[in-house]
PDB file of N, CA and C in Angstrom:
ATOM      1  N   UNK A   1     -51.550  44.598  19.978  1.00  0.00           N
ATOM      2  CA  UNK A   1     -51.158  44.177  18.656  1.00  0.00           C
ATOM      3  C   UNK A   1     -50.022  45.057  18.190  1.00  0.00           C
ATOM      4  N   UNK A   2     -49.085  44.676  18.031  1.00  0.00           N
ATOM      5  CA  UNK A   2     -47.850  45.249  16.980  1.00  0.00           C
ATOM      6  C   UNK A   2     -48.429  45.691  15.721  1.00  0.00           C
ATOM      7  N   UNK A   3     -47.751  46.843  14.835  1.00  0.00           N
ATOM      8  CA  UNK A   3     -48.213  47.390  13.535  1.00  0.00           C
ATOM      9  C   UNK A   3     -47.440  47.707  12.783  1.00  0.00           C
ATOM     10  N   UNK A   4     -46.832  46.935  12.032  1.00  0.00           N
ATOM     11  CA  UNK A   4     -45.684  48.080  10.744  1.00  0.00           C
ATOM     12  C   UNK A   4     -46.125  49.230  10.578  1.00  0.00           C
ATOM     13  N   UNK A   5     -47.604  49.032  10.391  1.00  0.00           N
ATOM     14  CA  UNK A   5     -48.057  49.859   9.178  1.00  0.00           C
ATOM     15  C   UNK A   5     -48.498  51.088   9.806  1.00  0.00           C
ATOM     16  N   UNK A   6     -48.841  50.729  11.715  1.00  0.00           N
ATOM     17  CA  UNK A   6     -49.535  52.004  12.472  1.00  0.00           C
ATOM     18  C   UNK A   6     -50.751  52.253  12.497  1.00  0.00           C
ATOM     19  N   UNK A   7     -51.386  51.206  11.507  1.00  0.00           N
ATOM     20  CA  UNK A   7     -53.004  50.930  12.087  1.00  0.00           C
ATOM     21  C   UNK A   7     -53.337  50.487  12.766  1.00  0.00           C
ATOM     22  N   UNK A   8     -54.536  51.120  13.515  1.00  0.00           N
ATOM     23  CA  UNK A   8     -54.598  50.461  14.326  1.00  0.00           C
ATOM     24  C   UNK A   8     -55.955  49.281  14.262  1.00  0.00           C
ATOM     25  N   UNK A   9     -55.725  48.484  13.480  1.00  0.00           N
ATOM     26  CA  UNK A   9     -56.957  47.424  12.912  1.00  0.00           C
ATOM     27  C   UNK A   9     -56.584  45.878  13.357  1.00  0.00           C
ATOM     28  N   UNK A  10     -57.427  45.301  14.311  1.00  0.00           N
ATOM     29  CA  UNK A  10     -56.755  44.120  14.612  1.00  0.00           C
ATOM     30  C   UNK A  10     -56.720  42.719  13.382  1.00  0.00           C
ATOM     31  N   UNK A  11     -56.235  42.129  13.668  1.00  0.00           N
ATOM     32  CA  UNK A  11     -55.336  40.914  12.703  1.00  0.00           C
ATOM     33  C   UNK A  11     -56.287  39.921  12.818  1.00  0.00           C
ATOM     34  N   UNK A  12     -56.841  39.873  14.376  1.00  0.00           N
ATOM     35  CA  UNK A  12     -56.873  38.422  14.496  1.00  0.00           C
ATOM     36  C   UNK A  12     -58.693  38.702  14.355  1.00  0.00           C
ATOM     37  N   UNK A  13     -59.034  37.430  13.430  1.00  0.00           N
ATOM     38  CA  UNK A  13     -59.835  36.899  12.868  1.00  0.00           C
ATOM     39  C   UNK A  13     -61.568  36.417  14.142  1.00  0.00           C
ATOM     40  N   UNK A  14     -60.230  35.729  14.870  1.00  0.00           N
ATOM     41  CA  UNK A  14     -61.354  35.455  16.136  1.00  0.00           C
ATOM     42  C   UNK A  14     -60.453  36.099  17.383  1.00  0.00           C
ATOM     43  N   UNK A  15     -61.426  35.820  18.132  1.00  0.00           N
ATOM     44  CA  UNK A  15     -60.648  36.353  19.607  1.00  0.00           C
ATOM     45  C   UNK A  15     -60.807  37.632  19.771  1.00  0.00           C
ATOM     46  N   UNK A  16     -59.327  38.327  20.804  1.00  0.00           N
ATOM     47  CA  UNK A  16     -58.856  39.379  21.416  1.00  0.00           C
ATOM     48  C   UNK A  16     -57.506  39.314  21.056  1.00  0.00           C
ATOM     49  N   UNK A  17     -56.901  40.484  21.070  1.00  0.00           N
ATOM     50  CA  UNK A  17     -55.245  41.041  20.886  1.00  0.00           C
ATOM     51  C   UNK A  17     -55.124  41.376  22.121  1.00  0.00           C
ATOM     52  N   UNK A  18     -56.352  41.791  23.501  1.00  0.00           N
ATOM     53  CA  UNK A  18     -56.130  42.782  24.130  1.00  0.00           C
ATOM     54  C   UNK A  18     -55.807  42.518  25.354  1.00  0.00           C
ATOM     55  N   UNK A  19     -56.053  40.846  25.581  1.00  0.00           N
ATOM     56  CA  UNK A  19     -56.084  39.936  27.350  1.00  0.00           C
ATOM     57  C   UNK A  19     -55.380  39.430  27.123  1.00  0.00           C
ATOM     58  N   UNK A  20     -53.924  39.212  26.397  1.00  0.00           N
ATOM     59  CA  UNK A  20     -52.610  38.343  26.507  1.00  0.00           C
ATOM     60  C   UNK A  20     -52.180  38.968  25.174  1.00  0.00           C
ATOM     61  N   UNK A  21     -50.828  39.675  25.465  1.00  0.00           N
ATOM     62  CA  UNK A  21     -50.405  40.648  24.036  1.00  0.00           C
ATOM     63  C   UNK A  21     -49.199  40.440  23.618  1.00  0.00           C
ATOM     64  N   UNK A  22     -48.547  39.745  22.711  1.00  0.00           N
ATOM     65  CA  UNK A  22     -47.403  39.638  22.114  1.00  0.00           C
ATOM     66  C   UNK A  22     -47.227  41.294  22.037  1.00  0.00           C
ATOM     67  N   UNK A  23     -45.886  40.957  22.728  1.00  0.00           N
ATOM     68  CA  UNK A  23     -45.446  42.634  22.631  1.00  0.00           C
ATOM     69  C   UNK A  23     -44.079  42.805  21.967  1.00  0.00           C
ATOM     70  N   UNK A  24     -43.568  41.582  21.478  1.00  0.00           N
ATOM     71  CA  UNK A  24     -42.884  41.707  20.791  1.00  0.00           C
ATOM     72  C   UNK A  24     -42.331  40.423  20.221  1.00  0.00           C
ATOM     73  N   UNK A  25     -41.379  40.122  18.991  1.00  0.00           N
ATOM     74  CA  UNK A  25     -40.840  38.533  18.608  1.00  0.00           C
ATOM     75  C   UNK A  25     -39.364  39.326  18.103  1.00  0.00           C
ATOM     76  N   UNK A  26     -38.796  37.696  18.047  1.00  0.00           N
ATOM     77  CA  UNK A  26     -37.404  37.026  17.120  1.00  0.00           C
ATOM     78  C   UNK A  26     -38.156  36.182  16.335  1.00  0.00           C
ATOM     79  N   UNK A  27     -37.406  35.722  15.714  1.00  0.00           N
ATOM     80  CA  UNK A  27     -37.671  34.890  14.608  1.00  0.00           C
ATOM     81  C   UNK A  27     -37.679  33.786  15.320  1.00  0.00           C
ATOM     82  N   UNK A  28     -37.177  33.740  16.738  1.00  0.00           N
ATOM     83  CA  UNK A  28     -37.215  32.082  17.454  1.00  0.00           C
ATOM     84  C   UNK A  28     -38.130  32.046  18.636  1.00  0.00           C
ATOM     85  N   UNK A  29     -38.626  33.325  18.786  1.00  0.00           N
ATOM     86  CA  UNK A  29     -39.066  33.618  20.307  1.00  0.00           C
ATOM     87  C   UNK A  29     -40.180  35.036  20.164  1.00  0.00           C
ATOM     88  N   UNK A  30     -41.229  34.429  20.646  1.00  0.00           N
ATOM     89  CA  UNK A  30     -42.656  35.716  20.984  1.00  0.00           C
ATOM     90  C   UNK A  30     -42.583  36.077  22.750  1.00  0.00           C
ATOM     91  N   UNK A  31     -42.698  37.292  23.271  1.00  0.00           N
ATOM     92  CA  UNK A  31     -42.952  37.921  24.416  1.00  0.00           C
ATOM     93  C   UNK A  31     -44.065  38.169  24.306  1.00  0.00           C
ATOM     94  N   UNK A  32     -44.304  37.645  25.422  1.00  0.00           N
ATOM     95  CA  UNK A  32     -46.257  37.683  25.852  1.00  0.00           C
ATOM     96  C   UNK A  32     -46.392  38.574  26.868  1.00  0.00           C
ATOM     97  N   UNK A  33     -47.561  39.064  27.082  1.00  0.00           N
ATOM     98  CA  UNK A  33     -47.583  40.075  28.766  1.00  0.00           C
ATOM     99  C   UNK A  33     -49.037  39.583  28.972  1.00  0.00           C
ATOM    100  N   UNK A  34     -49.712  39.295  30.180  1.00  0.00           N
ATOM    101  CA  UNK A  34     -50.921  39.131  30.683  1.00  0.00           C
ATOM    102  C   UNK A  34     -51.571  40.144  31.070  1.00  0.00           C
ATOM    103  N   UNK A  35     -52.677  40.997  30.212  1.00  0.00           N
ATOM    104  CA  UNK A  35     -53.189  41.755  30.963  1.00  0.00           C
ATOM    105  C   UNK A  35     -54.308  41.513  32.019  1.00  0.00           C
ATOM    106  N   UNK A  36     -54.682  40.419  32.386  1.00  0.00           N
ATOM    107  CA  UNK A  36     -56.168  40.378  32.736  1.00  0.00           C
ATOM    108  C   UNK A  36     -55.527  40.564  34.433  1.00  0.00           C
ATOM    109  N   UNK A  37     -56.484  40.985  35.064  1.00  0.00           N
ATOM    110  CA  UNK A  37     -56.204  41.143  36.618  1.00  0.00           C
ATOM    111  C   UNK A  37     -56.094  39.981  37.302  1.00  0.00           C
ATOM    112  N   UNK A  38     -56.079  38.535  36.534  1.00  0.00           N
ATOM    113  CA  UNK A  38     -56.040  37.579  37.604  1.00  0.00           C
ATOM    114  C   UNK A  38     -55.385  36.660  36.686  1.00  0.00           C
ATOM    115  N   UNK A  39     -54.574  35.355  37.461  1.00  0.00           N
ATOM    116  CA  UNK A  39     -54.064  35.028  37.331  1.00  0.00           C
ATOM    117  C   UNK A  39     -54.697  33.587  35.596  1.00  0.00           C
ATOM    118  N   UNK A  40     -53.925  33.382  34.874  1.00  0.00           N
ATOM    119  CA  UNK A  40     -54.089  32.251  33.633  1.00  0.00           C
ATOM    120  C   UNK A  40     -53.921  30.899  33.529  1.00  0.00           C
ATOM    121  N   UNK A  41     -54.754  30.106  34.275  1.00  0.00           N
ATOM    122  CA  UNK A  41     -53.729  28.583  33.904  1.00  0.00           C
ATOM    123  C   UNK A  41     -53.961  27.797  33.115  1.00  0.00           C
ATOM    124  N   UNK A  42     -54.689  28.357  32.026  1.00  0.00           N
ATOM    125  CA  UNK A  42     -55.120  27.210  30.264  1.00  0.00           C
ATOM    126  C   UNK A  42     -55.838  28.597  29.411  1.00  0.00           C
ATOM    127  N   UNK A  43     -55.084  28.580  27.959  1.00  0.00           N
ATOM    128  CA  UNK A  43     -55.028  29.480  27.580  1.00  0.00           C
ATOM    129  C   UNK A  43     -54.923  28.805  25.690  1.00  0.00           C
ATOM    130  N   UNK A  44     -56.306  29.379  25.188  1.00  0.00           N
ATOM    131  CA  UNK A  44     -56.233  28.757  23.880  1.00  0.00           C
ATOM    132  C   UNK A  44     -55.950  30.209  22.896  1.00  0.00           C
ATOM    133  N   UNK A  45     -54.826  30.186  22.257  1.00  0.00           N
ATOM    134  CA  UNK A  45     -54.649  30.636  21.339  1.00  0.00           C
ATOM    135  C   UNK A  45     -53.099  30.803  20.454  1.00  0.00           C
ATOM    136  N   UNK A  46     -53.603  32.133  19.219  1.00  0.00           N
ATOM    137  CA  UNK A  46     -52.272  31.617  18.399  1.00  0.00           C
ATOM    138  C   UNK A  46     -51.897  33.172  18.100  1.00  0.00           C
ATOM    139  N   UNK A  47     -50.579  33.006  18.196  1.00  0.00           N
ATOM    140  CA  UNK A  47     -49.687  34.149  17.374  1.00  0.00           C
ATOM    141  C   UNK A  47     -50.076  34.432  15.984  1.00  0.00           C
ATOM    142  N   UNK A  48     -50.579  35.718  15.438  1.00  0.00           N
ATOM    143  CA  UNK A  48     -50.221  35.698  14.122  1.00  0.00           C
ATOM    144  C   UNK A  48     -49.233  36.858  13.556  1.00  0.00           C
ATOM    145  N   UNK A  49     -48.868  36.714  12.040  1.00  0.00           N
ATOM    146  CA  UNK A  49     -48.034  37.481  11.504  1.00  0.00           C
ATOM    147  C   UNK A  49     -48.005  37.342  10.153  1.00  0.00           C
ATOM    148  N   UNK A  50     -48.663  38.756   9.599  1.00  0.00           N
ATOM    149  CA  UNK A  50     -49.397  38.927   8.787  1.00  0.00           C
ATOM    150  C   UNK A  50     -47.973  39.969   7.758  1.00  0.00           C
ATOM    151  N   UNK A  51     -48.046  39.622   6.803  1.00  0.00           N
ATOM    152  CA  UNK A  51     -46.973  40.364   5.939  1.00  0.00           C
ATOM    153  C   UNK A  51     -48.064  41.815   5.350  1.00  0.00           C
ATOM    154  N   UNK A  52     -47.062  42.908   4.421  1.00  0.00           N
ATOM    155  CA  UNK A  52     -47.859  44.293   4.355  1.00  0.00           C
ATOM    156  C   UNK A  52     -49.180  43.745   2.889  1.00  0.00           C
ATOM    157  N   UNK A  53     -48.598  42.375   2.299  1.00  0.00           N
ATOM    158  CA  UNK A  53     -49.655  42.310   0.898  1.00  0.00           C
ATOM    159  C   UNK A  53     -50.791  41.012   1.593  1.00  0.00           C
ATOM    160  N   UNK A  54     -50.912  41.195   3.284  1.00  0.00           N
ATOM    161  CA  UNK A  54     -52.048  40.966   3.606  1.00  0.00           C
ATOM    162  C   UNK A  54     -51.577  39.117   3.998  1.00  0.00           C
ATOM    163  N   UNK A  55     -50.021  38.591   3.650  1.00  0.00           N
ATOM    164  CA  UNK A  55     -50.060  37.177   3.596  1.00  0.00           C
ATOM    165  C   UNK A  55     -49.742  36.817   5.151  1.00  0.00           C
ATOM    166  N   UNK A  56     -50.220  35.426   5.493  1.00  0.00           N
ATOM    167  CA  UNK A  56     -50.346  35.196   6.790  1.00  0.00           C
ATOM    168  C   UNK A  56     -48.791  34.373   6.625  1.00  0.00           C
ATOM    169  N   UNK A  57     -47.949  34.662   7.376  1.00  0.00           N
ATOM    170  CA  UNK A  57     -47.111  33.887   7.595  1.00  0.00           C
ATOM    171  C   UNK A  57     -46.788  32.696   8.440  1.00  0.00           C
ATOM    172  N   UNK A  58     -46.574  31.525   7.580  1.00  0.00           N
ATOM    173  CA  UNK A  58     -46.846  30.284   8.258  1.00  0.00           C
ATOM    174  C   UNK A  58     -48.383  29.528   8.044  1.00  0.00           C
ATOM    175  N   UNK A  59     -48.767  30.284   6.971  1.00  0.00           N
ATOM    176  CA  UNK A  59     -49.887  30.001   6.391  1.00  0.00           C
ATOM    177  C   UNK A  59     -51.268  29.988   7.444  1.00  0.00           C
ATOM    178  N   UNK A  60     -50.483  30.311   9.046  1.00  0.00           N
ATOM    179  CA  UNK A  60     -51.905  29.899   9.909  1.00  0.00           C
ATOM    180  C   UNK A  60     -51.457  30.461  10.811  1.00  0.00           C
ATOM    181  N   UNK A  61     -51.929  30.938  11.905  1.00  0.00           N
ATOM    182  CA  UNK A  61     -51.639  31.126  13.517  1.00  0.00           C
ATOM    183  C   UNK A  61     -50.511  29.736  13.985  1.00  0.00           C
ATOM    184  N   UNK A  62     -49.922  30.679  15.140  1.00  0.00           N
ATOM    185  CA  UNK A  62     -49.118  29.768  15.540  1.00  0.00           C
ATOM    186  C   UNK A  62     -49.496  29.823  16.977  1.00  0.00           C
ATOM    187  N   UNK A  63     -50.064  28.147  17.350  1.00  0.00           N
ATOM    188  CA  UNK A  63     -50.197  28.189  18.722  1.00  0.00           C
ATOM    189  C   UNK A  63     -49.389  28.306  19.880  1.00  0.00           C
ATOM    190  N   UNK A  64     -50.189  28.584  20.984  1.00  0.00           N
ATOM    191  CA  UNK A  64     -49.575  29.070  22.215  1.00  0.00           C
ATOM    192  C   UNK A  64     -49.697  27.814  23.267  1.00  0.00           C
ATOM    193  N   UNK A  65     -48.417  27.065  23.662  1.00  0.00           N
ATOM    194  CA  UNK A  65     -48.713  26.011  25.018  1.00  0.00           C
ATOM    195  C   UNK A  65     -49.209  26.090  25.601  1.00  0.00           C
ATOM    196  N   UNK A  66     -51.067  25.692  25.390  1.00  0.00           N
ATOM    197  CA  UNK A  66     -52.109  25.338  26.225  1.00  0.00           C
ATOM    198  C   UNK A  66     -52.165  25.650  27.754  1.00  0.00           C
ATOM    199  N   UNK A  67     -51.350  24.579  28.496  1.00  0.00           N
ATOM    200  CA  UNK A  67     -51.509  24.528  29.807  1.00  0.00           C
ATOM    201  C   UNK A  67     -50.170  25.157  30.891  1.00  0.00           C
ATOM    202  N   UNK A  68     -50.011  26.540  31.018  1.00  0.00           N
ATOM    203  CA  UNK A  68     -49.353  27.004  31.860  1.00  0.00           C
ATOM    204  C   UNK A  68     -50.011  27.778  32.156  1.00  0.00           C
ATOM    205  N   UNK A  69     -49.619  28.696  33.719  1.00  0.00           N
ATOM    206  CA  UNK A  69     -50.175  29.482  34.033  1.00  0.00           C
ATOM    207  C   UNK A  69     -49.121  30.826  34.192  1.00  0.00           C
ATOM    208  N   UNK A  70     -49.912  32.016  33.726  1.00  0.00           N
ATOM    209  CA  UNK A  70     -49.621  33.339  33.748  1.00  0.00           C
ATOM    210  C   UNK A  70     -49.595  34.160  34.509  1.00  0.00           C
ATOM    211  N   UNK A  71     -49.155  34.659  35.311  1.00  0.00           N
ATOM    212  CA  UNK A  71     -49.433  35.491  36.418  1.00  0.00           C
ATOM    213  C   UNK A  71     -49.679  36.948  35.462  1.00  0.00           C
ATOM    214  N   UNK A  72     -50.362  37.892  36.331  1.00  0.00           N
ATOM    215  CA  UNK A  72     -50.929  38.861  35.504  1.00  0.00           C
ATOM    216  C   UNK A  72     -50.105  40.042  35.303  1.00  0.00           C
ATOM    217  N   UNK A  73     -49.543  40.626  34.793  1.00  0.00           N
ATOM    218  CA  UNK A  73     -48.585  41.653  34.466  1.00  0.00           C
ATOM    219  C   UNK A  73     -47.069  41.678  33.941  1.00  0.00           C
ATOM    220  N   UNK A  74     -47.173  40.065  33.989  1.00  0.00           N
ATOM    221  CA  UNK A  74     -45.936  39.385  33.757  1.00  0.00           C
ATOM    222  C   UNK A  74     -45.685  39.328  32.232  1.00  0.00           C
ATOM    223  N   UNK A  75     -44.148  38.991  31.711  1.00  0.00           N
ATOM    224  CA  UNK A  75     -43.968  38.777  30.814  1.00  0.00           C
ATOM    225  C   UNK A  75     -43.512  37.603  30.748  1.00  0.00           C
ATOM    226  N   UNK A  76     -43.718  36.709  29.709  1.00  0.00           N
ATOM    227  CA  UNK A  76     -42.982  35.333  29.286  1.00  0.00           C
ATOM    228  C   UNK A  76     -42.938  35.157  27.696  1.00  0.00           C
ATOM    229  N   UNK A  77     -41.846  33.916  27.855  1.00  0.00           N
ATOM    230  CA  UNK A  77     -41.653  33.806  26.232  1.00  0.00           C
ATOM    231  C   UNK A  77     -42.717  32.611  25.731  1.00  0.00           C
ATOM    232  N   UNK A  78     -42.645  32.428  24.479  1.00  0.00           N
ATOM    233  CA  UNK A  78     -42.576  31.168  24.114  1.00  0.00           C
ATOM    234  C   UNK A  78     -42.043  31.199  22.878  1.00  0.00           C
ATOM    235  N   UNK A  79     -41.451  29.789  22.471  1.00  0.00           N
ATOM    236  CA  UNK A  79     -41.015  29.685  21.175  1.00  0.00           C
ATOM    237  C   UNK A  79     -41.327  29.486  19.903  1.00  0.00           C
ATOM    238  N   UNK A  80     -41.256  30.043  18.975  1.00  0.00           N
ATOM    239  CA  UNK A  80     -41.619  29.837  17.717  1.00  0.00           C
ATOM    240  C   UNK A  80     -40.948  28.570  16.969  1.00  0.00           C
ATOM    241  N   UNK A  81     -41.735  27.516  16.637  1.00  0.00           N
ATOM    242  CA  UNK A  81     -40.762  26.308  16.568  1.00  0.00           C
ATOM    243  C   UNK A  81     -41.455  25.377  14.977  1.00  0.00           C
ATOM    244  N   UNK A  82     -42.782  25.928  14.686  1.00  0.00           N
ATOM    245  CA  UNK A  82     -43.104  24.848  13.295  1.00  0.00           C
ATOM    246  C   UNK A  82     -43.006  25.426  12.319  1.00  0.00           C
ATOM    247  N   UNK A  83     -42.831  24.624  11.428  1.00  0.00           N
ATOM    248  CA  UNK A  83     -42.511  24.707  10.047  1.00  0.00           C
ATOM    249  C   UNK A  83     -43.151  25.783   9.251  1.00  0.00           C
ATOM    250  N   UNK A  84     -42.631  26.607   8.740  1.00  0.00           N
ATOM    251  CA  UNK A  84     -43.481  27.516   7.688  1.00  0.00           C
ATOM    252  C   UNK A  84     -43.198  29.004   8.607  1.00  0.00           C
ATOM    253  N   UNK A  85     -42.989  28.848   9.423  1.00  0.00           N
ATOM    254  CA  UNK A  85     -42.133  30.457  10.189  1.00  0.00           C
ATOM    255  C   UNK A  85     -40.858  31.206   9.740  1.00  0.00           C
ATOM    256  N   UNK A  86     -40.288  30.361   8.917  1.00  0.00           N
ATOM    257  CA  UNK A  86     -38.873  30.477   8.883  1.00  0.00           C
ATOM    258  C   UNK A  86     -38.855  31.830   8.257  1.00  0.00           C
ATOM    259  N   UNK A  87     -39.945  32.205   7.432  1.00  0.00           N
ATOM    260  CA  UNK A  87     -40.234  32.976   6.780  1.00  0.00           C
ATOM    261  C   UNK A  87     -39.738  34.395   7.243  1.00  0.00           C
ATOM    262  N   UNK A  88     -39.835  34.266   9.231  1.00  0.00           N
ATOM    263  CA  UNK A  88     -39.775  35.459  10.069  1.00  0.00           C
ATOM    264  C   UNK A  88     -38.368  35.559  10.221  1.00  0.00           C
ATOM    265  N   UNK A  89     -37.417  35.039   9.663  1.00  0.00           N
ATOM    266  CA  UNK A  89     -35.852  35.169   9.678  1.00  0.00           C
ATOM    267  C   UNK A  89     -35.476  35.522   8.549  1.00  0.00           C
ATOM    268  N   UNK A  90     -36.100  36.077   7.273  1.00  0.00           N
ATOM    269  CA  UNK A  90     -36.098  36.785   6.160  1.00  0.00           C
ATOM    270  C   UNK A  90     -36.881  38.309   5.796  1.00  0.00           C
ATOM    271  N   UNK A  91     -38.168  38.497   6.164  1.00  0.00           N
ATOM    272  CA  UNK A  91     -38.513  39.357   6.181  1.00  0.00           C
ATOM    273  C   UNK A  91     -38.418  40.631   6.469  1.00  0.00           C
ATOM    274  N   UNK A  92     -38.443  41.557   6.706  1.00  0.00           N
ATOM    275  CA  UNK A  92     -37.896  42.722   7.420  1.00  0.00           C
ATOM    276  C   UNK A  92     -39.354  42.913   8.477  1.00  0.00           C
ATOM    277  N   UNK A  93     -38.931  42.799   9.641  1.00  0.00           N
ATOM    278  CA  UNK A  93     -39.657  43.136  10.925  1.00  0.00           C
ATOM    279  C   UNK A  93     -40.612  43.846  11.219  1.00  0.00           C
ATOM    280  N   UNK A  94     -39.727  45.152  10.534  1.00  0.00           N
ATOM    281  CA  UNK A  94     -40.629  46.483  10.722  1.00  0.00           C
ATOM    282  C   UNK A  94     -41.956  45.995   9.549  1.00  0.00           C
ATOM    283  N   UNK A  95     -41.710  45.054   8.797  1.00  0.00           N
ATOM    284  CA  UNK A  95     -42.864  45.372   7.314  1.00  0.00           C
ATOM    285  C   UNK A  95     -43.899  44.346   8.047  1.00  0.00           C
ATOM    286  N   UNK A  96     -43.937  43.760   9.409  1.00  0.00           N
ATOM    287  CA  UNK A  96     -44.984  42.463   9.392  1.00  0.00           C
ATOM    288  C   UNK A  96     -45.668  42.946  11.372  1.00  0.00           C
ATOM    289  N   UNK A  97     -47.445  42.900  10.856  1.00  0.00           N
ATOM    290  CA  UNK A  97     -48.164  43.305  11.760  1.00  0.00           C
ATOM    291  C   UNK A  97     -48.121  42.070  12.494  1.00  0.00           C
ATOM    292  N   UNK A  98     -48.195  41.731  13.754  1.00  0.00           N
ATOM    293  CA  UNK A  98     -48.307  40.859  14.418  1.00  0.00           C
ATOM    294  C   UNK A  98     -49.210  41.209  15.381  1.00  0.00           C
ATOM    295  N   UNK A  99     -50.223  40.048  16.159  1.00  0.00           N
ATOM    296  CA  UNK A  99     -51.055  39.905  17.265  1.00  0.00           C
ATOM    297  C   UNK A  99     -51.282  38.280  18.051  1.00  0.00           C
ATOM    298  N   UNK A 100     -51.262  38.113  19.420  1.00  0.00           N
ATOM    299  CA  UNK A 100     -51.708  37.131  19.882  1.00  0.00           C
ATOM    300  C   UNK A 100     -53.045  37.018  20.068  1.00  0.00           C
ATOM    301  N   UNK A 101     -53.944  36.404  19.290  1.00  0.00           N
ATOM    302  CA  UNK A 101     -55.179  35.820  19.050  1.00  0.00           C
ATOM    303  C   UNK A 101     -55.739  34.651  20.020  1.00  0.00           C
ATOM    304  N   UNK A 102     -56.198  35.093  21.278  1.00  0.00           N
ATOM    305  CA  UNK A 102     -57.111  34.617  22.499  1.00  0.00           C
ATOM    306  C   UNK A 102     -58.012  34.589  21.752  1.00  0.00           C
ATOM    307  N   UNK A 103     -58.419  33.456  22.230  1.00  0.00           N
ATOM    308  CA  UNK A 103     -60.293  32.724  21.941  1.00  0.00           C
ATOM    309  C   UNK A 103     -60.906  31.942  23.363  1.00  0.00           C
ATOM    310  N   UNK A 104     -59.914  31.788  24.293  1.00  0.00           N
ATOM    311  CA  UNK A 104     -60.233  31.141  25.642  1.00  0.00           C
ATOM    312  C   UNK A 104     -59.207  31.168  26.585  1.00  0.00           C
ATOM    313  N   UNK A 105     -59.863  31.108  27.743  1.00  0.00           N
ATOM    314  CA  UNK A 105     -58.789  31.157  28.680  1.00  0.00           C
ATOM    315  C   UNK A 105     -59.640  30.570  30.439  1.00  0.00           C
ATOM    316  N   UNK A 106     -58.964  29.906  31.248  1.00  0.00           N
ATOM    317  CA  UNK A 106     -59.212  29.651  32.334  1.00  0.00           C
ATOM    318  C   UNK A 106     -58.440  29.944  33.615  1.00  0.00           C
ATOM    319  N   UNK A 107     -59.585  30.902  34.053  1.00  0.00           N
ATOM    320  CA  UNK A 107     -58.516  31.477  35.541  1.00  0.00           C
ATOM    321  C   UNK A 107     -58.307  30.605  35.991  1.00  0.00           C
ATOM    322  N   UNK A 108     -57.305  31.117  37.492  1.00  0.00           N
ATOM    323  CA  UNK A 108     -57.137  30.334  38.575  1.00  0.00           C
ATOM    324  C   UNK A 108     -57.816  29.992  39.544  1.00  0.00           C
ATOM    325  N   UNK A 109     -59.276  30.723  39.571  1.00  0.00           N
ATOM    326  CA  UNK A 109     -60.589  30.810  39.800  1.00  0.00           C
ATOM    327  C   UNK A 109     -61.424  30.277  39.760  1.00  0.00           C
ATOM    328  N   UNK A 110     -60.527  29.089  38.635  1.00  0.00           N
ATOM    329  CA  UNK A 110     -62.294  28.371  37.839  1.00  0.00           C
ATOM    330  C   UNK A 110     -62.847  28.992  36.988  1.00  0.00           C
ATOM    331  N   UNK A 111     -62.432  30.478  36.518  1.00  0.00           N
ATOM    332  CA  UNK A 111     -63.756  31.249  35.551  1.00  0.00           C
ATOM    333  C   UNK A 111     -63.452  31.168  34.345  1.00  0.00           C
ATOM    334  N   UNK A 112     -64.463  30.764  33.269  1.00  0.00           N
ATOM    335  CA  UNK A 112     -63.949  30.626  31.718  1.00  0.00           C
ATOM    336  C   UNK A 112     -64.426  31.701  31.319  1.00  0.00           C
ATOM    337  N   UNK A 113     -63.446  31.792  30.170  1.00  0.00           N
ATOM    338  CA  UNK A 113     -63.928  32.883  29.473  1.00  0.00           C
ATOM    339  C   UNK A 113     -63.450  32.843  28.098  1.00  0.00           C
ATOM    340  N   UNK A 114     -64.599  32.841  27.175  1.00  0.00           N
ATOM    341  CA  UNK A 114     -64.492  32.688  25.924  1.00  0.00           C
ATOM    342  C   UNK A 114     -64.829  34.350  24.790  1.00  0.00           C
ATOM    343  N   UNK A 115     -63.473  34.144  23.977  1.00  0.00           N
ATOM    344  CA  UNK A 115     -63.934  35.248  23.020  1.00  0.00           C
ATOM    345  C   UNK A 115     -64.222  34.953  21.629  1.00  0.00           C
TER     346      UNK A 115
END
């Protein structure tokens, strides 16, 4: 999880911050990294980005394209693209905590795993 603020208190509501980690954004684009030791190929969850007076920006999590697969240590993007984000091209960066919020995921294995 990213922190303006340097706490270290996670964001996300449900899930994990800790098995697929936005490690960083643009206002058009989130960097993901896979930590889990094996490989990802369906993956439910959402970006969030939380301003310092606690407001969720974009009023909700922003989901992550379902069905690709991750190789594990890797980094990839995805884009930030619906309505109500725009917010992240005004704000100042440093002032907004961000985390990618896993709630499921399916290896390449076959193994589910729900948080």
């Amino acid at each position: 999880m990213g922190s303006a603020s340097g706490q270290e208190g996670d964001i996300c509501q449900e899930g994990t911050s800790e098995l697929v980690e936005m490690i960083d954004w643009t206002s058009g684009t989130m960097i993901l990294v896979n930590h889990s030791p094996k490989p990802i190929v369906m993956i439910e969850a959402e970006a969030m980005f939380v301003d310092p007076l606690g407001t969720v920006i974009g009023d909700r999590g922003h989901p992550i394209v379902r069905d690709m697969t991750l190789k594990p240590g890797l980094k990839f993007t995805q884009d930030i693209y619906l309505p109500g984000f725009e917010r992240l091209d005004q704000v100042d960066r440093d002032l907004v905590d961000f985390a990618l919020c896993t709630t499921g995921v399916v290896y390449a294995d076959g193994t589910v795993e729900k948080f």
